[in-house]
PDB file of N, CA and C in Angstrom:
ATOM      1  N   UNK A   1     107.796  94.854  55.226  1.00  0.00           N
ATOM      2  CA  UNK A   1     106.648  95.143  56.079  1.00  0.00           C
ATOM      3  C   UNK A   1     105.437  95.451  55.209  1.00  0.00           C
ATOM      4  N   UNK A   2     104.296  94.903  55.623  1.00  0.00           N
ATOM      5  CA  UNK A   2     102.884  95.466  54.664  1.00  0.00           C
ATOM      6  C   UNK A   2     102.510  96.194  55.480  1.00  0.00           C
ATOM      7  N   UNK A   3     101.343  96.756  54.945  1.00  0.00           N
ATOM      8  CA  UNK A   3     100.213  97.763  55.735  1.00  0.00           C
ATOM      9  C   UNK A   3      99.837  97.917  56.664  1.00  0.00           C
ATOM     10  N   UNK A   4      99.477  96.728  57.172  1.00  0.00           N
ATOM     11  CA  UNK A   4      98.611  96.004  58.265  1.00  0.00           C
ATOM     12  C   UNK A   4     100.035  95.916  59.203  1.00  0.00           C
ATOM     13  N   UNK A   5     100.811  95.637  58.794  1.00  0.00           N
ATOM     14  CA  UNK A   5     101.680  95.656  60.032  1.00  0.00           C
ATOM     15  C   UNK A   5     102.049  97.177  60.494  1.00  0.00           C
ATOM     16  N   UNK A   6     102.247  98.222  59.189  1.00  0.00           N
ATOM     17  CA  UNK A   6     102.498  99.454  59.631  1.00  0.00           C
ATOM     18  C   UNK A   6     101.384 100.313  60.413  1.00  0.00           C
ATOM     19  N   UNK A   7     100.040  99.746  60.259  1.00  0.00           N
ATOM     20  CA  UNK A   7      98.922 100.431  61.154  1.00  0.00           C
ATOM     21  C   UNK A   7      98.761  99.667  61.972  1.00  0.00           C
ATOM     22  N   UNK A   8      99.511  98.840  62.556  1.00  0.00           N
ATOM     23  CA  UNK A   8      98.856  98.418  64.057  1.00  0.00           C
ATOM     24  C   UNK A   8      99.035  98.902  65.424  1.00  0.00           C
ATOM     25  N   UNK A   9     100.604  99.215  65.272  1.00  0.00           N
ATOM     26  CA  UNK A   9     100.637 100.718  66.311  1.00  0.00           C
ATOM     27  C   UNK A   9      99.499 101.963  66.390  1.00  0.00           C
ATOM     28  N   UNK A  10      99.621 102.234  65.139  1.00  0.00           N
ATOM     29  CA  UNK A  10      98.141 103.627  65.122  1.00  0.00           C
ATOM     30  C   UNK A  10      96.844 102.915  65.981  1.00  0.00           C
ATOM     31  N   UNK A  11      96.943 101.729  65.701  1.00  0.00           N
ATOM     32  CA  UNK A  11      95.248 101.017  65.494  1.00  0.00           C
ATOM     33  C   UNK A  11      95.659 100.738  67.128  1.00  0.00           C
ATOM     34  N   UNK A  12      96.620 100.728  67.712  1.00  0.00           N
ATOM     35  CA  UNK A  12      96.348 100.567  69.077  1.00  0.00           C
ATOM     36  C   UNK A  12      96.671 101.584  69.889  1.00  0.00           C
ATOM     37  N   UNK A  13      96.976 102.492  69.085  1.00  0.00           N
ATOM     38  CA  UNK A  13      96.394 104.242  70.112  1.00  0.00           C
ATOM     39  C   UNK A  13      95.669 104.645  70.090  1.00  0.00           C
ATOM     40  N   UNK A  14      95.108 104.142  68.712  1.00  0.00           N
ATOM     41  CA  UNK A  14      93.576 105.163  68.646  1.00  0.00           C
ATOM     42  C   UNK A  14      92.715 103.885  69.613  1.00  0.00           C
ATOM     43  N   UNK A  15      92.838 103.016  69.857  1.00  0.00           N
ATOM     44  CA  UNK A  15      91.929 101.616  70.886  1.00  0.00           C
ATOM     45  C   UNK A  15      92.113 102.306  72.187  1.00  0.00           C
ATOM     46  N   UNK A  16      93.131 102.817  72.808  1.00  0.00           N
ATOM     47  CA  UNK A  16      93.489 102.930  73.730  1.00  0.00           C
ATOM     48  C   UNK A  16      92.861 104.154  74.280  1.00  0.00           C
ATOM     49  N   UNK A  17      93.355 105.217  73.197  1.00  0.00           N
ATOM     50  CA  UNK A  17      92.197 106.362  73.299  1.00  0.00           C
ATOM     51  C   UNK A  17      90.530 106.861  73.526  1.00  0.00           C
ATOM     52  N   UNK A  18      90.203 105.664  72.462  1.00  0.00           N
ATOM     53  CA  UNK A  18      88.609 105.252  72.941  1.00  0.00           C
ATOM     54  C   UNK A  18      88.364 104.555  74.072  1.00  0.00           C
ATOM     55  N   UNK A  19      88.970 104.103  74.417  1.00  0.00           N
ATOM     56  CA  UNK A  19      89.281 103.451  75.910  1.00  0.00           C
ATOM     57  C   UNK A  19      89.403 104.388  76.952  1.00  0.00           C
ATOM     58  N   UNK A  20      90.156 104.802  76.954  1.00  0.00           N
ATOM     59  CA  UNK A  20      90.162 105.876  78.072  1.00  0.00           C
ATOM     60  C   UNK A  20      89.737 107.456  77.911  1.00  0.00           C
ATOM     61  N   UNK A  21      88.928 107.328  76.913  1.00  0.00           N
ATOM     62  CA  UNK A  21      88.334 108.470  76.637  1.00  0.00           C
ATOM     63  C   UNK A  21      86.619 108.349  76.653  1.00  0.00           C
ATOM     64  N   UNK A  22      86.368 107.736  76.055  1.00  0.00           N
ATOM     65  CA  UNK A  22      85.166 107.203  75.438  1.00  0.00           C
ATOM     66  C   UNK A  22      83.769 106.055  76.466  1.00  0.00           C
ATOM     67  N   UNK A  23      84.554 105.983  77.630  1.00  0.00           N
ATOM     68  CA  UNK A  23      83.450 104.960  78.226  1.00  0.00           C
ATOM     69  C   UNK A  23      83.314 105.846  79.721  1.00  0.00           C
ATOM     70  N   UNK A  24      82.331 105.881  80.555  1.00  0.00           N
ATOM     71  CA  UNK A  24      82.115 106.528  81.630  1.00  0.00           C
ATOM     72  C   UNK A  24      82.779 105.457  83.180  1.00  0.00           C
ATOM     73  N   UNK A  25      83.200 106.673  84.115  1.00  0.00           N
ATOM     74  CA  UNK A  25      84.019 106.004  84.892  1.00  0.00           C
ATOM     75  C   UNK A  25      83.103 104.751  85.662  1.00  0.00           C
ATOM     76  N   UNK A  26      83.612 103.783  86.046  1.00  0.00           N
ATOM     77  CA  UNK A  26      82.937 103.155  87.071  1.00  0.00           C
ATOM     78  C   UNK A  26      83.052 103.157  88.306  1.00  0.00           C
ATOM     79  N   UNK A  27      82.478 103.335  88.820  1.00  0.00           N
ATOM     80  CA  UNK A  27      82.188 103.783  90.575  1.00  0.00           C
ATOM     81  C   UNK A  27      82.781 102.508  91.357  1.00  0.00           C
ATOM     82  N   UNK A  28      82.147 101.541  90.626  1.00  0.00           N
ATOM     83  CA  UNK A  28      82.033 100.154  91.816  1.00  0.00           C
ATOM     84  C   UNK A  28      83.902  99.379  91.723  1.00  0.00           C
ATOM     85  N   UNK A  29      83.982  99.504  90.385  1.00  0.00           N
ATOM     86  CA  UNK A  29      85.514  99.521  90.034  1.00  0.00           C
ATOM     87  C   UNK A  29      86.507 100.196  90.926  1.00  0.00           C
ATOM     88  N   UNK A  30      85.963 101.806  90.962  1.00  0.00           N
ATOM     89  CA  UNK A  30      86.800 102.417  91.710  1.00  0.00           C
ATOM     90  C   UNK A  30      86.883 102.345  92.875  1.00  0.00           C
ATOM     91  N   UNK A  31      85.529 101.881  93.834  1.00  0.00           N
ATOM     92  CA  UNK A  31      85.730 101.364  95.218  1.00  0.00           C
ATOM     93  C   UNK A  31      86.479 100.621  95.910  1.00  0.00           C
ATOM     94  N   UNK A  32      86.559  99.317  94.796  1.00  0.00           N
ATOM     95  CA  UNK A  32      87.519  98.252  94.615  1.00  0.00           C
ATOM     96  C   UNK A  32      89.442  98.324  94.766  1.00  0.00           C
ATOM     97  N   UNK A  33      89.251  99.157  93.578  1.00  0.00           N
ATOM     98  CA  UNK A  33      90.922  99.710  93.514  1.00  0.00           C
ATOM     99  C   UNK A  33      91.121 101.008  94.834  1.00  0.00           C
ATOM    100  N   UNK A  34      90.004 101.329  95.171  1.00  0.00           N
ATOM    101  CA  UNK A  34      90.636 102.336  95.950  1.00  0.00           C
ATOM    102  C   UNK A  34      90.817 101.736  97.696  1.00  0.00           C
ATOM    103  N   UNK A  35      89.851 100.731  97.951  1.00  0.00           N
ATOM    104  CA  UNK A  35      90.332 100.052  99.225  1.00  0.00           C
ATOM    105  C   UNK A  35      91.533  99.143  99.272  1.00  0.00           C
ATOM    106  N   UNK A  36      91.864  98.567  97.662  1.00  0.00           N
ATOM    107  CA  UNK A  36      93.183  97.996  97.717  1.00  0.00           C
ATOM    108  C   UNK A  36      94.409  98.994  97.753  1.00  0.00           C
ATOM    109  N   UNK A  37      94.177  99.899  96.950  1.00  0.00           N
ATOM    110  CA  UNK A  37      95.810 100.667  96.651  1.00  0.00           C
ATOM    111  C   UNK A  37      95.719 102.035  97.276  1.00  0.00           C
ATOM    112  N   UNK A  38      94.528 102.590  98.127  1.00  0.00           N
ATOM    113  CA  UNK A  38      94.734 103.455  98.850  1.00  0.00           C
ATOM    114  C   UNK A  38      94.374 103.640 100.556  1.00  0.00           C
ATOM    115  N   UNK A  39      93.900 102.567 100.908  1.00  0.00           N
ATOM    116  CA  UNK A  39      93.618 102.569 101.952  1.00  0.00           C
ATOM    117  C   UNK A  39      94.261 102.604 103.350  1.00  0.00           C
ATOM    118  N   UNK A  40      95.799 101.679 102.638  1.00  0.00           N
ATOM    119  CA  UNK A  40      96.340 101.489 103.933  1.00  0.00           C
ATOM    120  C   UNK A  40      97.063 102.516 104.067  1.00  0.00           C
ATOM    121  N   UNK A  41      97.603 102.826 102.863  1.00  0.00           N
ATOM    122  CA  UNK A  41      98.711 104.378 103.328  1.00  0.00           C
ATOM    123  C   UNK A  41      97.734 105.528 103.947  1.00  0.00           C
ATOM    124  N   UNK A  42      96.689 105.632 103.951  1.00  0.00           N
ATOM    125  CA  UNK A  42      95.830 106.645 104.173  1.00  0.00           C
ATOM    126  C   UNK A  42      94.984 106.122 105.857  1.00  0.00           C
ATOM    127  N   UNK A  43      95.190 105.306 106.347  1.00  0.00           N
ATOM    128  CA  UNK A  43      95.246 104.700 107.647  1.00  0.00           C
ATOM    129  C   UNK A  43      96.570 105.157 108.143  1.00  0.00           C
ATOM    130  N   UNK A  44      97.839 104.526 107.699  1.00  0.00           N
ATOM    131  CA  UNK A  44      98.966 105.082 107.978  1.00  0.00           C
ATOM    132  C   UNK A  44      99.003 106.657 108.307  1.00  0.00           C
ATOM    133  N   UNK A  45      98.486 107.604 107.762  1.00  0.00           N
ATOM    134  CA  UNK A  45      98.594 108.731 107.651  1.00  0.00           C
ATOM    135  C   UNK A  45      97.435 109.615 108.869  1.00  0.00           C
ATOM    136  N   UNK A  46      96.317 108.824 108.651  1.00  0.00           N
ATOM    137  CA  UNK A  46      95.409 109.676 109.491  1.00  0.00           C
ATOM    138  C   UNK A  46      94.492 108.456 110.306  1.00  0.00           C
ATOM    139  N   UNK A  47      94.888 107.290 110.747  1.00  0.00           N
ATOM    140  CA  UNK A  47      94.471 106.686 111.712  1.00  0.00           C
ATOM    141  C   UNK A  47      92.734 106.321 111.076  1.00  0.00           C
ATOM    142  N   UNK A  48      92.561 105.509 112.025  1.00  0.00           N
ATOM    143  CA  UNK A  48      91.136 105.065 112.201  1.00  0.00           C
ATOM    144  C   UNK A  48      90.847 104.053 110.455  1.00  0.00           C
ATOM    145  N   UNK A  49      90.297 104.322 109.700  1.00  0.00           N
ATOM    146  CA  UNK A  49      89.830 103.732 108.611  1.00  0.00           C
ATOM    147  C   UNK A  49      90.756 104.292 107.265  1.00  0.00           C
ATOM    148  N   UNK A  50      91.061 105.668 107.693  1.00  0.00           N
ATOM    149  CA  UNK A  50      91.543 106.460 106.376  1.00  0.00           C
ATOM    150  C   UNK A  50      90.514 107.435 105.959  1.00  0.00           C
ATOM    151  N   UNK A  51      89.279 107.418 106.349  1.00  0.00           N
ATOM    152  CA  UNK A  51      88.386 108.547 105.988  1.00  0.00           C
ATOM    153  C   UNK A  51      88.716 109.982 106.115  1.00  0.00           C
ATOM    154  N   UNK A  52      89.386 110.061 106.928  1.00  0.00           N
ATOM    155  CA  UNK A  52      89.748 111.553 107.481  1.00  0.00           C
ATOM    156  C   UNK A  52      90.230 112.189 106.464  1.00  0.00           C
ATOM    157  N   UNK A  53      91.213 111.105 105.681  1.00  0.00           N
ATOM    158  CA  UNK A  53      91.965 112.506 104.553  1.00  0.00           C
ATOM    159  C   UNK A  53      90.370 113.207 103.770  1.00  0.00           C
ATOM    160  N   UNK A  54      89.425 112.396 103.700  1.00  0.00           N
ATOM    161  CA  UNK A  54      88.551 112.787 102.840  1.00  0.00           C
ATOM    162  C   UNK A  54      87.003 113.829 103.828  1.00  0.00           C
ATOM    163  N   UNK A  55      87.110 113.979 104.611  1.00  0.00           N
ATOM    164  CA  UNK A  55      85.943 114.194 105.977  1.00  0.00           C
ATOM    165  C   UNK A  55      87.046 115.641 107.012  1.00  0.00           C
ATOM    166  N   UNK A  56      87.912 115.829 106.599  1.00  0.00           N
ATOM    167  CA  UNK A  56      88.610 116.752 107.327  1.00  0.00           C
ATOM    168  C   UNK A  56      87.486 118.154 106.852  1.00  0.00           C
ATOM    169  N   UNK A  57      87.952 118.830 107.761  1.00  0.00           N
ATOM    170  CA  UNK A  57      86.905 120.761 107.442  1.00  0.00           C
ATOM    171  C   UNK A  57      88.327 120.980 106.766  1.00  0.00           C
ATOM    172  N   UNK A  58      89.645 120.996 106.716  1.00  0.00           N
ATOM    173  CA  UNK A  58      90.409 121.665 105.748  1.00  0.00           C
ATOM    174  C   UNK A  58      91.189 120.619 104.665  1.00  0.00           C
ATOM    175  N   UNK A  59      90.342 120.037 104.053  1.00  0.00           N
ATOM    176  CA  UNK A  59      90.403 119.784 103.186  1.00  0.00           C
ATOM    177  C   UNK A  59      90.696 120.393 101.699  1.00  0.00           C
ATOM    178  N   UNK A  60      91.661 120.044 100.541  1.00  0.00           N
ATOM    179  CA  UNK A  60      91.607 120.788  99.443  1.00  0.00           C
ATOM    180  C   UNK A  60      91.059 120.615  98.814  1.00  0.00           C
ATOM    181  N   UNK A  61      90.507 119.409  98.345  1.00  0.00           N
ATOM    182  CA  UNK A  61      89.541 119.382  96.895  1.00  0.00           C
ATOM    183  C   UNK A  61      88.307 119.664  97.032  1.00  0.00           C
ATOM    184  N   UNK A  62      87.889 120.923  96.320  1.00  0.00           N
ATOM    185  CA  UNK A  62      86.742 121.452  95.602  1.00  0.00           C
ATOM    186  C   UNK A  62      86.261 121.067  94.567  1.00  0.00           C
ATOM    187  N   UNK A  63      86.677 120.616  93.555  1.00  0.00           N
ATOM    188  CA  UNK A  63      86.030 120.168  92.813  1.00  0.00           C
ATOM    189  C   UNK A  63      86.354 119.086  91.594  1.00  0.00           C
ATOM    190  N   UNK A  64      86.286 118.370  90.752  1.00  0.00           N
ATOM    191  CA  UNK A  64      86.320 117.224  90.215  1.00  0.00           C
ATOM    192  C   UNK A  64      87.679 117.253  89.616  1.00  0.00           C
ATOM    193  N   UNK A  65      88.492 118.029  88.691  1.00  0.00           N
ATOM    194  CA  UNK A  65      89.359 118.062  88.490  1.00  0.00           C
ATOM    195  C   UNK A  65      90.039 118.399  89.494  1.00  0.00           C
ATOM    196  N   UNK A  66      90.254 118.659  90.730  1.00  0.00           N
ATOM    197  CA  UNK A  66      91.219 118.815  91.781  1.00  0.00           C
ATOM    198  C   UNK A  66      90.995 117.650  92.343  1.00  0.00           C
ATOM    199  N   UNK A  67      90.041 116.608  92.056  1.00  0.00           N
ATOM    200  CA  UNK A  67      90.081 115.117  92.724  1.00  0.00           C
ATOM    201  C   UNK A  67      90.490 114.482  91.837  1.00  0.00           C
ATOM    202  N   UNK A  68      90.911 114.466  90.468  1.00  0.00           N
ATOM    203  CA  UNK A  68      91.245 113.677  89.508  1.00  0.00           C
ATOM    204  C   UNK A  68      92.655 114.067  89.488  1.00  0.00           C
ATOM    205  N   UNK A  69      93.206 115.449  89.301  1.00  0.00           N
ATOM    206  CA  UNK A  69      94.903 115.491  89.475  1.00  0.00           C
ATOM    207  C   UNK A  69      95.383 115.023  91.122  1.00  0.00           C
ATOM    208  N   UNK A  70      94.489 114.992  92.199  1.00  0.00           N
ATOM    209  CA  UNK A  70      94.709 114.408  93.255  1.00  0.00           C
ATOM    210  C   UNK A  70      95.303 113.355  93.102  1.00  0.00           C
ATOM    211  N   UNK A  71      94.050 112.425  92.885  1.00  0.00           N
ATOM    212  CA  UNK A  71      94.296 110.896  92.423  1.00  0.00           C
ATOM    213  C   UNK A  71      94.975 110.823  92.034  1.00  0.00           C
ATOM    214  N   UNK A  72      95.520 111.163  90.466  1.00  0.00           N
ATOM    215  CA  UNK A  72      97.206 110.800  89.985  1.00  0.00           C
ATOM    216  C   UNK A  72      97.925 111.579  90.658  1.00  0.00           C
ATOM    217  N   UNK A  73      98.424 112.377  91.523  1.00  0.00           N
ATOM    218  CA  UNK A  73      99.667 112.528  92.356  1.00  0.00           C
ATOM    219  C   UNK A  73      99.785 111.320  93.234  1.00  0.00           C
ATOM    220  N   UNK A  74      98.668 111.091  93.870  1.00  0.00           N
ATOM    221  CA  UNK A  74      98.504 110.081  94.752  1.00  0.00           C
ATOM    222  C   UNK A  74      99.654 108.443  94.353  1.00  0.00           C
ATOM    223  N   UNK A  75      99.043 108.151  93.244  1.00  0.00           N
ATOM    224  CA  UNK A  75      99.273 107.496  91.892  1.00  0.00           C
ATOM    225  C   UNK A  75     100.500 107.491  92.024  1.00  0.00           C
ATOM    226  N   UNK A  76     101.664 108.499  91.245  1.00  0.00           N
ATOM    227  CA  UNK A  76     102.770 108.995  90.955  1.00  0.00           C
ATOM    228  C   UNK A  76     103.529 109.082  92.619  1.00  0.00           C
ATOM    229  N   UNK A  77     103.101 109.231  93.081  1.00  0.00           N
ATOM    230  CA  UNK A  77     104.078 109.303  94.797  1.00  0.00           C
ATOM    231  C   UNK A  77     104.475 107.911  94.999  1.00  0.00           C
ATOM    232  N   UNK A  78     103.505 107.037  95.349  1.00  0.00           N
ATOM    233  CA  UNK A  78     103.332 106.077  95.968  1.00  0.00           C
ATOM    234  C   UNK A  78     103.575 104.626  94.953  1.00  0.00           C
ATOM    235  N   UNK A  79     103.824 105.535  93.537  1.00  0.00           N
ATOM    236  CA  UNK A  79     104.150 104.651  92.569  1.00  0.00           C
ATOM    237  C   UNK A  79     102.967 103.130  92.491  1.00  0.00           C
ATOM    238  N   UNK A  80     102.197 103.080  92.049  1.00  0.00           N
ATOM    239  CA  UNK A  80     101.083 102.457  92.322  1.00  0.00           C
ATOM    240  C   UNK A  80     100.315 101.572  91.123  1.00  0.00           C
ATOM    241  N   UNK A  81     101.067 102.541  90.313  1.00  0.00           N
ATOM    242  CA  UNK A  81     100.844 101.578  88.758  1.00  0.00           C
ATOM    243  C   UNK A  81      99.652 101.832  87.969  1.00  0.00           C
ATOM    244  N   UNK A  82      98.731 102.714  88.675  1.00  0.00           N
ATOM    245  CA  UNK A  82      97.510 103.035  88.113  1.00  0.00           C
ATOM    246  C   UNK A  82      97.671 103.307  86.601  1.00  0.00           C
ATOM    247  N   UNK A  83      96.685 102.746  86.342  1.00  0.00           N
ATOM    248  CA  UNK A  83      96.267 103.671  84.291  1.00  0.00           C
ATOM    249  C   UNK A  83      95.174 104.564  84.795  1.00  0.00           C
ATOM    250  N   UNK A  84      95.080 105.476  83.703  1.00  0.00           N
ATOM    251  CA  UNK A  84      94.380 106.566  83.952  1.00  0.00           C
ATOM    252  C   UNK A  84      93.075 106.387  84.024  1.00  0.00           C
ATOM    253  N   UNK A  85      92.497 105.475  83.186  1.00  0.00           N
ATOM    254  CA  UNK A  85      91.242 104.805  83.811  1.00  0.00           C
ATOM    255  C   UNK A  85      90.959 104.256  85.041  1.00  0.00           C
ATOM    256  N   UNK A  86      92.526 103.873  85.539  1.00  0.00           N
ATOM    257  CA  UNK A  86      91.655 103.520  87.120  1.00  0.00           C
ATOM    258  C   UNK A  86      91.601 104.886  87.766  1.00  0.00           C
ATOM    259  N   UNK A  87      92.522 105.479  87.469  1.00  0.00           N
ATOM    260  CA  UNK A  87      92.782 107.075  88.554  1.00  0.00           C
ATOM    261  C   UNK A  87      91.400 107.587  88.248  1.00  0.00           C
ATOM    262  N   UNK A  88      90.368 107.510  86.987  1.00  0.00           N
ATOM    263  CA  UNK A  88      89.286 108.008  86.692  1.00  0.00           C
ATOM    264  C   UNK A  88      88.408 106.826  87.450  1.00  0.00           C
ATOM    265  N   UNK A  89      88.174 106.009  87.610  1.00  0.00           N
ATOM    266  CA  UNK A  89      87.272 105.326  88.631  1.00  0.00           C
ATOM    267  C   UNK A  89      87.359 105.245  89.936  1.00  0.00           C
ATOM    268  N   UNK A  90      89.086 105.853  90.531  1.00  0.00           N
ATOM    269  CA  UNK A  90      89.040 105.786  91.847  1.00  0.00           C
ATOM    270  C   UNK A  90      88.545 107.332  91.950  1.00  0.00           C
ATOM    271  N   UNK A  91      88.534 108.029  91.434  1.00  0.00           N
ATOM    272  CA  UNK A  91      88.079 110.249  91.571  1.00  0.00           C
ATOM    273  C   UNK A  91      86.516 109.985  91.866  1.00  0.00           C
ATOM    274  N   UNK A  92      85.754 108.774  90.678  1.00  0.00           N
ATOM    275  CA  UNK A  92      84.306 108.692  90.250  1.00  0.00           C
ATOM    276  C   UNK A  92      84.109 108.105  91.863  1.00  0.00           C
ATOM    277  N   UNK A  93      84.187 107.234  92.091  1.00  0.00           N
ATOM    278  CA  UNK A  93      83.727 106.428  93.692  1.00  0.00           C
ATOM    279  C   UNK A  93      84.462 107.897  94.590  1.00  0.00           C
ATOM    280  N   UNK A  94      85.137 108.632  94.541  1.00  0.00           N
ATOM    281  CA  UNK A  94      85.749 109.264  95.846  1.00  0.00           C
ATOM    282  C   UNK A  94      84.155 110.672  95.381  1.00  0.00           C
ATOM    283  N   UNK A  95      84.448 110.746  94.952  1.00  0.00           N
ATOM    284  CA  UNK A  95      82.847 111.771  94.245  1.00  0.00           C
ATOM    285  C   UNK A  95      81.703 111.524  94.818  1.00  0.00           C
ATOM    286  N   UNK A  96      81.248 110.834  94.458  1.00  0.00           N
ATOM    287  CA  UNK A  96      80.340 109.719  94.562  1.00  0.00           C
ATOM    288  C   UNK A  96      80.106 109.507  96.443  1.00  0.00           C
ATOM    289  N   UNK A  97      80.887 109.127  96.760  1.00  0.00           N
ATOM    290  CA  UNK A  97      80.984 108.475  98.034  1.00  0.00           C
ATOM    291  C   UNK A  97      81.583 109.850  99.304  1.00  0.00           C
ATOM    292  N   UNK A  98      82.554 110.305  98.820  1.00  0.00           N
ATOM    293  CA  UNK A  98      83.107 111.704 100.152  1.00  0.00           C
ATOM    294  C   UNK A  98      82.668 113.039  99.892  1.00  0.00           C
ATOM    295  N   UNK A  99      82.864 113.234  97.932  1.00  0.00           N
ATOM    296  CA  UNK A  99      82.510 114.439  98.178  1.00  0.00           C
ATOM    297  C   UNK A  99      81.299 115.100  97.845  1.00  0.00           C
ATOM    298  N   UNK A 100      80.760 114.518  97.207  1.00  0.00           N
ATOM    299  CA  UNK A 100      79.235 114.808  96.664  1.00  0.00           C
ATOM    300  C   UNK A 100      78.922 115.720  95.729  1.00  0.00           C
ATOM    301  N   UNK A 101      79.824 116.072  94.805  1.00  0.00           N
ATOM    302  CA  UNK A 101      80.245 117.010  93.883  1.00  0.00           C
ATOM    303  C   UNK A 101      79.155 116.568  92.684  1.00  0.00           C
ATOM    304  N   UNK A 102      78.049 117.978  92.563  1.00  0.00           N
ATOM    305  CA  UNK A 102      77.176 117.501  90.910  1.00  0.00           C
ATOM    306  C   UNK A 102      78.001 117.277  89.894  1.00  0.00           C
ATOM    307  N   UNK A 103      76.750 116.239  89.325  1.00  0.00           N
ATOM    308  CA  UNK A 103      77.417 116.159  88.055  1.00  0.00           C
ATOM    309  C   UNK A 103      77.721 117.173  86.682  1.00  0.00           C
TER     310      UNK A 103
END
């Protein structure tokens, strides 16, 4: 084995890391993934469109990190396949769009 073969694992965690560390979420992305992979169970659940889980008065999430560990439970239940970058673009559009949380 040479060098280059022994750093290419490293060289693709540390890629991966700047990746999901390093670039800001996208909103329009997350709109996207979130009408595909969350919409219908969330119709299933509370009728009409699915808004309700997010528009209820007893609602839990307060604030950005309680919408981002949301999202990945969400994720992890329903087994859904998300990477953490999408779970961070579907939190950014649910922000953005239900809860109106400053930046």
């Amino acid at each position: 084995m040479n060098a280059i073969s022994l750093l290419r694992p490293l060289l693709a965690v540390a890629a991966l890391t700047l990746a999901t560390t390093g670039t800001a979420a996208d909103v329009a992305r997350g709109k996207a993934l979130h009408d595909k992979q969350c919409v219908s169970c969330h119709i299933k659940r509370f009728g009409g469109d699915g808004s309700e889980m997010y528009l209820r008065a007893d609602r839990l999430i307060r604030d950005r990190k309680a919408l981002g560990q949301r999202v990945a439970t969400c994720n992890a239940m329903v087994n859904a396949g998300l990477f953490p970058e999408d779970e961070a673009d579907i939190a950014a559009y649910l922000a953005q769009r239900y809860y109106k949380f400053a930046k």
